[in-house]
Protein backbone atom coordinates (compact mmCIF):
# COMPACT_ATOMS: atom_id res chain seq x y z
CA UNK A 1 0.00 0.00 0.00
CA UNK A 2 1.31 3.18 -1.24
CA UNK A 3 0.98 5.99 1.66
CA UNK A 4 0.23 9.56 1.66
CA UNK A 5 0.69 12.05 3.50
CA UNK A 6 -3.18 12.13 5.07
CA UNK A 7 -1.70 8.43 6.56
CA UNK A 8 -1.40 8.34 10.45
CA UNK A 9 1.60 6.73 11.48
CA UNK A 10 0.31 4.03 12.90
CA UNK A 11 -1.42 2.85 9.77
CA UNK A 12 2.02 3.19 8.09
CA UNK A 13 4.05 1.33 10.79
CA UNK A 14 0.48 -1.58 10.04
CA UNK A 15 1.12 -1.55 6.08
CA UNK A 16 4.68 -1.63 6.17
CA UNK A 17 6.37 -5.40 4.89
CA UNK A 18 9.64 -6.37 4.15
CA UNK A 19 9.84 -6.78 0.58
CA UNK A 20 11.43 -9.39 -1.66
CA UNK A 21 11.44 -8.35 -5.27
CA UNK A 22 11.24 -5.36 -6.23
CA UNK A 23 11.41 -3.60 -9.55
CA UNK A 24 13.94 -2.36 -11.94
CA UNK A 25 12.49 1.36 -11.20
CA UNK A 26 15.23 3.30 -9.86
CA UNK A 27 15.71 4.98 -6.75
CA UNK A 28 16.41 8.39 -6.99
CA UNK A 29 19.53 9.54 -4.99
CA UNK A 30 17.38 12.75 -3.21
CA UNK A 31 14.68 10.60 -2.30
CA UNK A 32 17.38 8.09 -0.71
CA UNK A 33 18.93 11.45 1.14
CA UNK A 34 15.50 12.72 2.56
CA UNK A 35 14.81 8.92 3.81
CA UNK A 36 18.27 8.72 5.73
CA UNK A 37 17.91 12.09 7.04
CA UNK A 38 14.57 11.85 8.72
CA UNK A 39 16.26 8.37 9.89
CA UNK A 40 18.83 9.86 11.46
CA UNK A 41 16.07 11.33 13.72
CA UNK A 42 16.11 8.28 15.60
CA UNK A 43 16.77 8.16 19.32
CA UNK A 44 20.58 8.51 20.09
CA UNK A 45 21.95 8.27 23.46
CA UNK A 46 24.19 11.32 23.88
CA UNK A 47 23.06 12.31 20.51
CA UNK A 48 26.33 10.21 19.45
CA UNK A 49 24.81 9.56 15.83
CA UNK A 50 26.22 5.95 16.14
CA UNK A 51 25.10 5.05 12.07
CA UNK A 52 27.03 4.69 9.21
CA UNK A 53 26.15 3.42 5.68
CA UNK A 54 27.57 1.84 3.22
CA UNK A 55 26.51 2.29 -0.75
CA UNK A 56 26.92 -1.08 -2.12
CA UNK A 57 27.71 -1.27 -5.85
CA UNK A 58 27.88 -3.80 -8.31
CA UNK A 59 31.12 -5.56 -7.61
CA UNK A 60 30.96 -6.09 -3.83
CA UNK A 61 27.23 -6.64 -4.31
CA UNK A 62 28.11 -9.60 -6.26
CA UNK A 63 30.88 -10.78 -4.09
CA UNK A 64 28.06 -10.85 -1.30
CA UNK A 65 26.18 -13.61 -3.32
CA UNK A 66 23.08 -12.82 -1.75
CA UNK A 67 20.54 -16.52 -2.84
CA UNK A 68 17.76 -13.78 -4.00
CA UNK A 69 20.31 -10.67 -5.24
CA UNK A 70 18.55 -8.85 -2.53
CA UNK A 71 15.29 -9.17 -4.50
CA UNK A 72 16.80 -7.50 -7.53
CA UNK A 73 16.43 -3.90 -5.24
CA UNK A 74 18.11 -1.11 -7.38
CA UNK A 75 19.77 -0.17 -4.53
CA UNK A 76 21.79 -1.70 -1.64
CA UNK A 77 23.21 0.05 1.04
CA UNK A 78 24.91 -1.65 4.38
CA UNK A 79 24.36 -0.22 7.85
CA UNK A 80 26.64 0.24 10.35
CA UNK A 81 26.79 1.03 14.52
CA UNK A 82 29.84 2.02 15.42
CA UNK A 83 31.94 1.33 18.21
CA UNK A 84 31.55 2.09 21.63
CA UNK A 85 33.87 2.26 24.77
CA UNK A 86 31.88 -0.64 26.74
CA UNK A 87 29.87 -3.26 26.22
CA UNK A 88 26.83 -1.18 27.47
CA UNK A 89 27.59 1.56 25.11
CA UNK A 90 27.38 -0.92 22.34
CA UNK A 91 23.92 -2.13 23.44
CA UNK A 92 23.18 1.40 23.35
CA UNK A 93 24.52 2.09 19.85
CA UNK A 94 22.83 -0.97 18.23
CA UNK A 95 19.55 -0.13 19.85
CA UNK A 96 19.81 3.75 18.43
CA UNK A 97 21.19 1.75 14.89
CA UNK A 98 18.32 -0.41 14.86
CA UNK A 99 15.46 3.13 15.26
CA UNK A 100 17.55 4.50 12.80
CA UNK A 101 16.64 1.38 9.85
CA UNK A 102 12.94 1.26 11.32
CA UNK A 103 12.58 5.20 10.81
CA UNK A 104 14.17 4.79 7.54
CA UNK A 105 12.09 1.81 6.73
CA UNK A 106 8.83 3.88 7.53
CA UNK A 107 10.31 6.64 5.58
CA UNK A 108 10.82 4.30 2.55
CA UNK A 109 6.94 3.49 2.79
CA UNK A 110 5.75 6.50 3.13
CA UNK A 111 7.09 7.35 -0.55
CA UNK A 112 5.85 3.77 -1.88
CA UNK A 113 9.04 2.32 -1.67
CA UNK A 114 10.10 -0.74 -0.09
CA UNK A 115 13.07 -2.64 1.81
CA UNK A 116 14.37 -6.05 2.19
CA UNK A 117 16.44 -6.04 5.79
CA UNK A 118 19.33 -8.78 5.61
CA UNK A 119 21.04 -9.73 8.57
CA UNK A 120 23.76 -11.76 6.69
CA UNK A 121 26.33 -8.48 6.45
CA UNK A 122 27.09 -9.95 9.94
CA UNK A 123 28.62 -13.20 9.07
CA UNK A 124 32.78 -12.49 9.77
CA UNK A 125 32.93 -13.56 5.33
CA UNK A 126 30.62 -10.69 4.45
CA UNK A 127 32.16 -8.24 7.23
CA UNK A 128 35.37 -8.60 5.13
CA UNK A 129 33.76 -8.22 1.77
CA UNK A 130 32.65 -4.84 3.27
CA UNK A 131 35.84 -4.01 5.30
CA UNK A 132 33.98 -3.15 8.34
CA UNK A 133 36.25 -2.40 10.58
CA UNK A 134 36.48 -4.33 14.01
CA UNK A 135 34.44 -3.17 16.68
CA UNK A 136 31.42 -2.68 14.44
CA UNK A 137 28.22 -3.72 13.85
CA UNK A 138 26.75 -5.05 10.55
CA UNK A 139 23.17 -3.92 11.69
CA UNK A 140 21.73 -5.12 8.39
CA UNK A 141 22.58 -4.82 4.18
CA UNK A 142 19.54 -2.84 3.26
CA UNK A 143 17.77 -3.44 -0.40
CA UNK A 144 15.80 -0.40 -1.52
CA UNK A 145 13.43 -0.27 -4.28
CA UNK A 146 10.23 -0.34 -5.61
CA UNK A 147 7.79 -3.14 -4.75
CA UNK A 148 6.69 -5.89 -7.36
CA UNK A 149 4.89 -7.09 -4.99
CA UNK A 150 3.43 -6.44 -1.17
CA UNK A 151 3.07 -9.56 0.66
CA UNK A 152 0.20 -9.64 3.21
CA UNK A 153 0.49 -9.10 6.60
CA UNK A 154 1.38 -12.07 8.78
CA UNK A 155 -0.88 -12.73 12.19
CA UNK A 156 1.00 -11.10 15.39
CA UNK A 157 0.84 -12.62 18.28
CA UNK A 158 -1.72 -10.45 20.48
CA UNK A 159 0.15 -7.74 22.43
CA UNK A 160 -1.53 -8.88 25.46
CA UNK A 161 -0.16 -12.26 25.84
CA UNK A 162 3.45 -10.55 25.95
CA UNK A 163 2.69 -8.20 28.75
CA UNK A 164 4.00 -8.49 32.22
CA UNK A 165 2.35 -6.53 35.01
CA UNK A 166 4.46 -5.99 37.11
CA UNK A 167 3.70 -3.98 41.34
């Protein structure tokens, strides 16, 4: 579902789905910009910023040997949390990391785009391809690009049965 701008959030954060193939339609690069900028409006502890991304092009795309090709997205970006001091700070980091790919999933939507969130930049092979540096985080390799198709949302387990009341 395409959204506009009439859309509460919460029916975008309800139609949003990871998507698997996308289109040859290219993204353009100041659409891209806008959706990483209001990302980066994700909560930060410290305001620290702890993101970094990675434009993926052909070659190291390839090298990646990704079983779909990432859904055949136009583009591919990888994003990184960076470093942190202790081991707390790194929770911290990966938990601002991880708002910063939701917001810029959402953002995606919004503008009838879509994104395929891989987790397999992680594995120590594909953190070499990349040459992240040690004492980061492969958060996820992003694929961005128009759906060519939206699957349908799966049941969730009712919110209820995860709550904990606690005195």
């Amino acid at each position: 579902m395409s959204m506009t701008n009439t859309t509460s959030i919460i029916e975008a954060i309800r139609t949003r789905r990871t998507i698997k193939s996308f289109k040859p339609d290219p993204i353009r690069e100041a659409d891209l910009i806008a959706w990483l900028e209001a990302a980066s409006f994700a909560p930060n502890h410290r305001m620290n910023e702890p993101w970094e991304i990675l434009l993926i092009g052909p070659e190291t795309r390839a090298k990646l040997n990704h079983k779909t090709n990432f859904g055949n997205a136009p583009v591919l970006l990888a994003v990184l949390s960076k470093p942190a001091a202790t081991p707390f700070e790194r929770d911290e980091n990966v938990m601002a990391v991880s708002c910063f790919v939701q917001n810029f999933l959402l953002g995606a939507h919004e503008a009838g785009a879509g994104v395929y969130w891989a987790s397999l930049g992680a594995l120590p092979h594909n953190r070499a391809l990349l040459s992240v540096q040690e004492g980061y985080d492969v958060i996820g390799i992003l694929g961005v690009g128009y759906p060519a198709e939206e699957p349908v949302a799966r049941p969730r387990t009712p919110i209820a049965s995860k709550m904990t009341h606690l005195p």
